[in-house]
Protein backbone atom coordinates (compact mmCIF):
# COMPACT_ATOMS: atom_id res chain seq x y z
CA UNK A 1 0.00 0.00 0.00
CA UNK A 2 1.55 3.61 -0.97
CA UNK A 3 2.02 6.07 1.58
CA UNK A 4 -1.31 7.92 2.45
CA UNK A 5 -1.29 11.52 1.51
CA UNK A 6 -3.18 13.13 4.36
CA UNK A 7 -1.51 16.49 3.53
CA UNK A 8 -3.67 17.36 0.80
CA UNK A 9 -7.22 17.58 2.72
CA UNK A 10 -7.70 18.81 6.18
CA UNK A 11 -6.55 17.31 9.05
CA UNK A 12 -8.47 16.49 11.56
CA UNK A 13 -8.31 18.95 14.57
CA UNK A 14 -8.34 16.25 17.77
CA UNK A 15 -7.67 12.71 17.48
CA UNK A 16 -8.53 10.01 20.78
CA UNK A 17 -6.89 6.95 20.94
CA UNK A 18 -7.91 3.39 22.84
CA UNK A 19 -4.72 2.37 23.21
CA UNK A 20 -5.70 -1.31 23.31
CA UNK A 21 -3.43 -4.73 23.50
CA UNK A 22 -0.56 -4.05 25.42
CA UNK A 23 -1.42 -6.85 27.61
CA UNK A 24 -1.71 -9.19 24.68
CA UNK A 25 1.29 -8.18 22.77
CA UNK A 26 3.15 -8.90 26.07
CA UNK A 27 1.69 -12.20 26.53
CA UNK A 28 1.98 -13.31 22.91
CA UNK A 29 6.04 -12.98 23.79
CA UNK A 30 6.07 -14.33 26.95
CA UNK A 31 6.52 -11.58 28.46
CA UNK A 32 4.59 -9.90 31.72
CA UNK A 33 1.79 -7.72 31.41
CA UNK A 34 4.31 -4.86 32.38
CA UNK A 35 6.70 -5.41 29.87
CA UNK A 36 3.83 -4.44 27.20
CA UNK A 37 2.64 -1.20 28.65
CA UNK A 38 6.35 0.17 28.53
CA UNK A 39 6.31 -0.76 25.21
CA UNK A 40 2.76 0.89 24.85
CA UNK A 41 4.63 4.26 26.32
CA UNK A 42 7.24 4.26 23.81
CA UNK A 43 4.24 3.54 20.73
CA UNK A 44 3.14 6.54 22.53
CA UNK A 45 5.58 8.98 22.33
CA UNK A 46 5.98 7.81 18.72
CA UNK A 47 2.16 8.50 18.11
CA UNK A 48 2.62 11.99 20.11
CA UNK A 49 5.67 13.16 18.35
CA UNK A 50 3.81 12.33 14.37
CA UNK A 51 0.53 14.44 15.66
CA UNK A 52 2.88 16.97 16.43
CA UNK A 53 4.62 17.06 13.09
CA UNK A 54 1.54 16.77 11.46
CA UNK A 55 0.08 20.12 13.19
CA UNK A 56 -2.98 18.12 14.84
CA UNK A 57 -4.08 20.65 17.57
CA UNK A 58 -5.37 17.92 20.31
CA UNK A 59 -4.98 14.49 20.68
CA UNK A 60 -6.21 12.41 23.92
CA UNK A 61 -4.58 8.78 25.05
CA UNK A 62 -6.74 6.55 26.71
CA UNK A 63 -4.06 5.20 29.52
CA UNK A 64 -5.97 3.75 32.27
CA UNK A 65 -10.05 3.65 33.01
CA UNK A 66 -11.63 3.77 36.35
CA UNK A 67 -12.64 0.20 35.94
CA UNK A 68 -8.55 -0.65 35.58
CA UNK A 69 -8.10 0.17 39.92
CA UNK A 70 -9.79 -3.38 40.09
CA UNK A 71 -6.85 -5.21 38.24
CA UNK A 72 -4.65 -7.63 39.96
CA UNK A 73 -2.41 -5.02 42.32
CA UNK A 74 1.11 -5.78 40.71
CA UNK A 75 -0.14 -4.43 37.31
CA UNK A 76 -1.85 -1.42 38.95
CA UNK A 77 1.21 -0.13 41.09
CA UNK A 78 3.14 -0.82 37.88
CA UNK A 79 0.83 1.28 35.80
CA UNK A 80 1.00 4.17 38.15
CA UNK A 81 4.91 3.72 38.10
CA UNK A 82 5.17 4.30 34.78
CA UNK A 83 2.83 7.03 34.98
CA UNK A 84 5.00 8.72 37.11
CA UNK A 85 7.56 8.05 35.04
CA UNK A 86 5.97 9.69 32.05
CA UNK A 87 5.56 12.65 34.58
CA UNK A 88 8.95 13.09 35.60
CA UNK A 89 10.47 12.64 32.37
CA UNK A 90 8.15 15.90 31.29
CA UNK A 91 9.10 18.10 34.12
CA UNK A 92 12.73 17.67 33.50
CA UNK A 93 14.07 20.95 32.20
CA UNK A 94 15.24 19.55 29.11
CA UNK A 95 11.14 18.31 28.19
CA UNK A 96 10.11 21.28 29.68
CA UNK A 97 12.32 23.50 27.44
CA UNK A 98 11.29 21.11 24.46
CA UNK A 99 7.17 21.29 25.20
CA UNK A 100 7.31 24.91 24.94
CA UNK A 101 9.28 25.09 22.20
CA UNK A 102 6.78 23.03 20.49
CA UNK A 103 4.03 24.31 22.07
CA UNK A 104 2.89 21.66 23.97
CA UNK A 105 0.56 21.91 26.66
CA UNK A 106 -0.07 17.85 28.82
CA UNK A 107 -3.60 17.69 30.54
CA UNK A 108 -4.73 15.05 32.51
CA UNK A 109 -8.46 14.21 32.51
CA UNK A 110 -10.18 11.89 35.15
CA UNK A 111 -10.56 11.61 38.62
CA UNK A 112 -7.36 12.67 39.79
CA UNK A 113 -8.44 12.58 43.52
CA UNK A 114 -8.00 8.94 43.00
CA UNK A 115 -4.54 8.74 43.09
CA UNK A 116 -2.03 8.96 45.57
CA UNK A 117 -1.16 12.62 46.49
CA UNK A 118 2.70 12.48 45.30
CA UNK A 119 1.12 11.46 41.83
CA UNK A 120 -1.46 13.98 42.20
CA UNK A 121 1.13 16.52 43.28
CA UNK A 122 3.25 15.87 40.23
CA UNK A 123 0.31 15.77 37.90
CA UNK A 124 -0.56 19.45 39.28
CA UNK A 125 3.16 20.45 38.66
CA UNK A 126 2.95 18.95 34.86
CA UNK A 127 0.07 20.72 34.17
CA UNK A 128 1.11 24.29 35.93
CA UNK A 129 4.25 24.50 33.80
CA UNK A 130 3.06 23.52 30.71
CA UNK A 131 -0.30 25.24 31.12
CA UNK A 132 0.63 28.67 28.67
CA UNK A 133 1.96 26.45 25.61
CA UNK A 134 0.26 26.99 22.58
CA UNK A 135 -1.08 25.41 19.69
CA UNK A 136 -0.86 22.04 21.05
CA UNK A 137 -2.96 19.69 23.67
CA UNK A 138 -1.89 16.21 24.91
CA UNK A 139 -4.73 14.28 26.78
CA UNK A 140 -3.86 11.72 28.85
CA UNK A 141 -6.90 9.49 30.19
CA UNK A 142 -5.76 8.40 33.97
CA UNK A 143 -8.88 7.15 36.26
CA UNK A 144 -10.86 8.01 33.64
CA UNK A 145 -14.17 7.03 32.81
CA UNK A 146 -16.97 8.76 30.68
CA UNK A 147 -19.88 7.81 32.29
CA UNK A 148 -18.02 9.70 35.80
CA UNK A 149 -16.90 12.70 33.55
CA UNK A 150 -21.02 13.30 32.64
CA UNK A 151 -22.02 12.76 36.53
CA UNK A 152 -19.22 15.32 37.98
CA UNK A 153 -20.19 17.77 35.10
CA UNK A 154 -23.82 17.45 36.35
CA UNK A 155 -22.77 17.98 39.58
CA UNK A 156 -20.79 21.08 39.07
CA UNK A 157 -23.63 22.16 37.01
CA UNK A 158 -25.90 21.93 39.61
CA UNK A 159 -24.01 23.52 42.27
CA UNK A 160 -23.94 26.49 39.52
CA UNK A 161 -27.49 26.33 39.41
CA UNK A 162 -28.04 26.45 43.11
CA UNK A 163 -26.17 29.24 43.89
CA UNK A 164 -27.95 31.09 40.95
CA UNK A 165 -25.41 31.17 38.63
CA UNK A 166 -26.82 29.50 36.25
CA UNK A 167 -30.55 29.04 35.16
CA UNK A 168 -31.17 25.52 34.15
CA UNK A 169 -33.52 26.78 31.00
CA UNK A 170 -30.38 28.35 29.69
CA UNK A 171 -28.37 25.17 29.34
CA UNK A 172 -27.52 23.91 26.10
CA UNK A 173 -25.27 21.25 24.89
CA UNK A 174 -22.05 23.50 24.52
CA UNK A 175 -22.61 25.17 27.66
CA UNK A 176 -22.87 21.46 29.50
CA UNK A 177 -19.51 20.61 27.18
CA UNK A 178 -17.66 23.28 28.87
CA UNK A 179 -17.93 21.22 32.26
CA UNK A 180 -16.30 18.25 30.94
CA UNK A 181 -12.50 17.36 31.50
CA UNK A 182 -12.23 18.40 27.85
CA UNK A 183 -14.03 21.95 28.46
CA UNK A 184 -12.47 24.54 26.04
CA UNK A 185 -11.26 21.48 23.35
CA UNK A 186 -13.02 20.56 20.26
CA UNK A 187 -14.90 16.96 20.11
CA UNK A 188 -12.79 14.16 18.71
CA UNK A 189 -13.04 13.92 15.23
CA UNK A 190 -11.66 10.98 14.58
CA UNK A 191 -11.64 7.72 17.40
CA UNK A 192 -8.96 5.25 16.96
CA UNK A 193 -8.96 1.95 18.61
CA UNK A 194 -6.25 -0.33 18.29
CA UNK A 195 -6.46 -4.09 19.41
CA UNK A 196 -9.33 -5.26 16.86
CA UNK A 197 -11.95 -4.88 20.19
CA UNK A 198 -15.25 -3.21 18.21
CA UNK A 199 -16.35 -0.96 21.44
CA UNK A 200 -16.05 1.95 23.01
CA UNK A 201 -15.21 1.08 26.75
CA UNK A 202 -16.77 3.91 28.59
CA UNK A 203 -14.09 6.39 26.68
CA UNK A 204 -15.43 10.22 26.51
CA UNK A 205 -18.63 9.28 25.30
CA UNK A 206 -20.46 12.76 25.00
CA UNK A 207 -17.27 13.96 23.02
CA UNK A 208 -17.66 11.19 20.74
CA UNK A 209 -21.22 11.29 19.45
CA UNK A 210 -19.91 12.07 15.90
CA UNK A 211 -16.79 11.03 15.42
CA UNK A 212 -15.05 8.96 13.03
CA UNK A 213 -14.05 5.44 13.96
CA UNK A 214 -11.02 3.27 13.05
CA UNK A 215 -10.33 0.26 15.01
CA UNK A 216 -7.25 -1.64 13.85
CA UNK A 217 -6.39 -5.39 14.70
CA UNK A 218 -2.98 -4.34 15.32
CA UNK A 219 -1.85 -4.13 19.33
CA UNK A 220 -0.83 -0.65 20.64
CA UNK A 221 3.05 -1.08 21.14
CA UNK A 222 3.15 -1.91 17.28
CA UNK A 223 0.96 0.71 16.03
CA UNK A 224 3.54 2.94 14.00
CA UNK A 225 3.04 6.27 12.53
CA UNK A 226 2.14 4.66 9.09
CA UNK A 227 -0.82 3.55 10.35
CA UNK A 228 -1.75 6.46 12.23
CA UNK A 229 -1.42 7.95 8.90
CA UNK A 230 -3.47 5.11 6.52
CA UNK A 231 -6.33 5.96 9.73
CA UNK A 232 -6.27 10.39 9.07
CA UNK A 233 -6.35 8.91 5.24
CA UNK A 234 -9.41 6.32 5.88
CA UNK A 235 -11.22 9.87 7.30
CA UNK A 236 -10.31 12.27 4.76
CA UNK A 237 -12.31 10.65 2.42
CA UNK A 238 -14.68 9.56 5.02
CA UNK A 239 -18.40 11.80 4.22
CA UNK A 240 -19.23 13.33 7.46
CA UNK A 241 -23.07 13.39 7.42
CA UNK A 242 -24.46 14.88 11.02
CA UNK A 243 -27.51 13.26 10.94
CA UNK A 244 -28.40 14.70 7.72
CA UNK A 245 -28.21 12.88 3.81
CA UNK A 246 -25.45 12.96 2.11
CA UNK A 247 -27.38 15.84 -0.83
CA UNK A 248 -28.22 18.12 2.41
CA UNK A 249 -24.69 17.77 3.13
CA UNK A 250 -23.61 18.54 -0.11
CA UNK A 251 -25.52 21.25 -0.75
CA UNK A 252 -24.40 22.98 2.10
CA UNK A 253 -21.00 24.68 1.42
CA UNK A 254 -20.67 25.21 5.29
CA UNK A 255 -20.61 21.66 6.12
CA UNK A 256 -17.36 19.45 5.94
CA UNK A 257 -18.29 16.85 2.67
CA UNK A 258 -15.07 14.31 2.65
CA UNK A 259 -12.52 16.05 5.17
């Protein structure tokens, strides 16, 4: 298959990933479970580093879910290890230097009272230091779980209400969107999933509504950049519809056609 030319049509502006199958992959090599989420940071930093030479604005990694806590404990401590890891590794001067430079800003989105207040405290730090870099987001998904992200949003919303900030007739769907973790970032355009699994698994599920899916059977630590690039391709030509035909949609010169 030739190189996809995603260059020639627009981009999209925020890809999510599932970054599915570092278990297997590890497994598959007899290898521990461990072994494949390091490799699934590295396919990460590979994925990061393309979006950013390929000017996509905001892209969102889904690391660990809320359901993942009730994993067998060696796998959990050793998923928060190497989240720290990713952590430190950014606040270094060097990264830090390098993320502004390239104007990258990290967020993390989930419930980040959930984990222990050293990660919590370096989390906070990451996200201070970075927070004025421009063009550029970088999600990461850490005790994250969509269904959560809609209650707390309800609940802030509330609160809002009942202290008369906010009338409840006035609500609409962008002014709910702004009380998500994502508040302030455009919707995914474009979902990729790798692992061959065909669902969502509770993964920012009001930001998704319309976005494009691409679920490869290929695990996470060997998704490369080519195939992050055959996936933008697969969407550019992809007719983004919006609950209307595909004449309205053509027809209306305000409306992306094929991206």
């Amino acid at each position: 298959m030739s190189k996809p030319e995603t260059a020639k049509k627009p981009m999209p502006k925020h890809i999510a990933f599932i970054m599915d199958g570092n278990g297997r992959w590890a497994e598959q090599r007899g290898l521990s479970r461990l072994v494949g989420h390091k490799q699934g940071y590295k396919a990460l930093w590979k994925i990061a580093n393309t979006c950013l030479d390929l000017g996509i604005p905001y892209f969102t990694f889904y690391a660990f879910s809320k359901e993942n806590w009730k994993r067998p404990k060696d796998e959990v401590d050793g998923l928060q290890a190497l989240f720290a890891k990713y952590l430190d590794e950014n606040l270094t001067r060097k990264n830090l230097a390098k993320a502004k430079r390239r104007g990258l800003r990290f967020q993390v989105i989930g419930s980040l009272l959930d984990l222990p207040p050293q990660l919590r405290a370096k989390v906070r730090k990451l996200l201070a230091k970075t927070r004025e870099n421009r063009p550029h987001i970088l999600n990461v998904a850490f005790s994250y779980g969509g269904r959560a992200e809609i209650v707390e949003a309800a609940r802030k919303i509330a609160r809002e209400a009942v202290r008369g900030k906010l009338n409840p007739e006035d609500l609409t769907e962008e002014i709910f969107s702004r009380y998500l973790y994502t508040g302030g970032q455009p919707d995914p355009d474009l979902l990729i999933r790798t692992g061959g699994e065909f669902r969502v698994s509770n993964y920012l599920l009001y930001q998704i509504a319309y976005a494009e899916i691409y679920v490869t059977k290929t695990l996470w630590p060997d998704f490369k950049p080519k195939e992050l690039k055959q996936a933008i391709w697969e969407y550019q030509h992809r007719e983004r519809r919006f609950g209307m035909t595909s004449a309205q949609v053509k027809s209306n010169p305000r409306l992306p056609r094929k991206v």
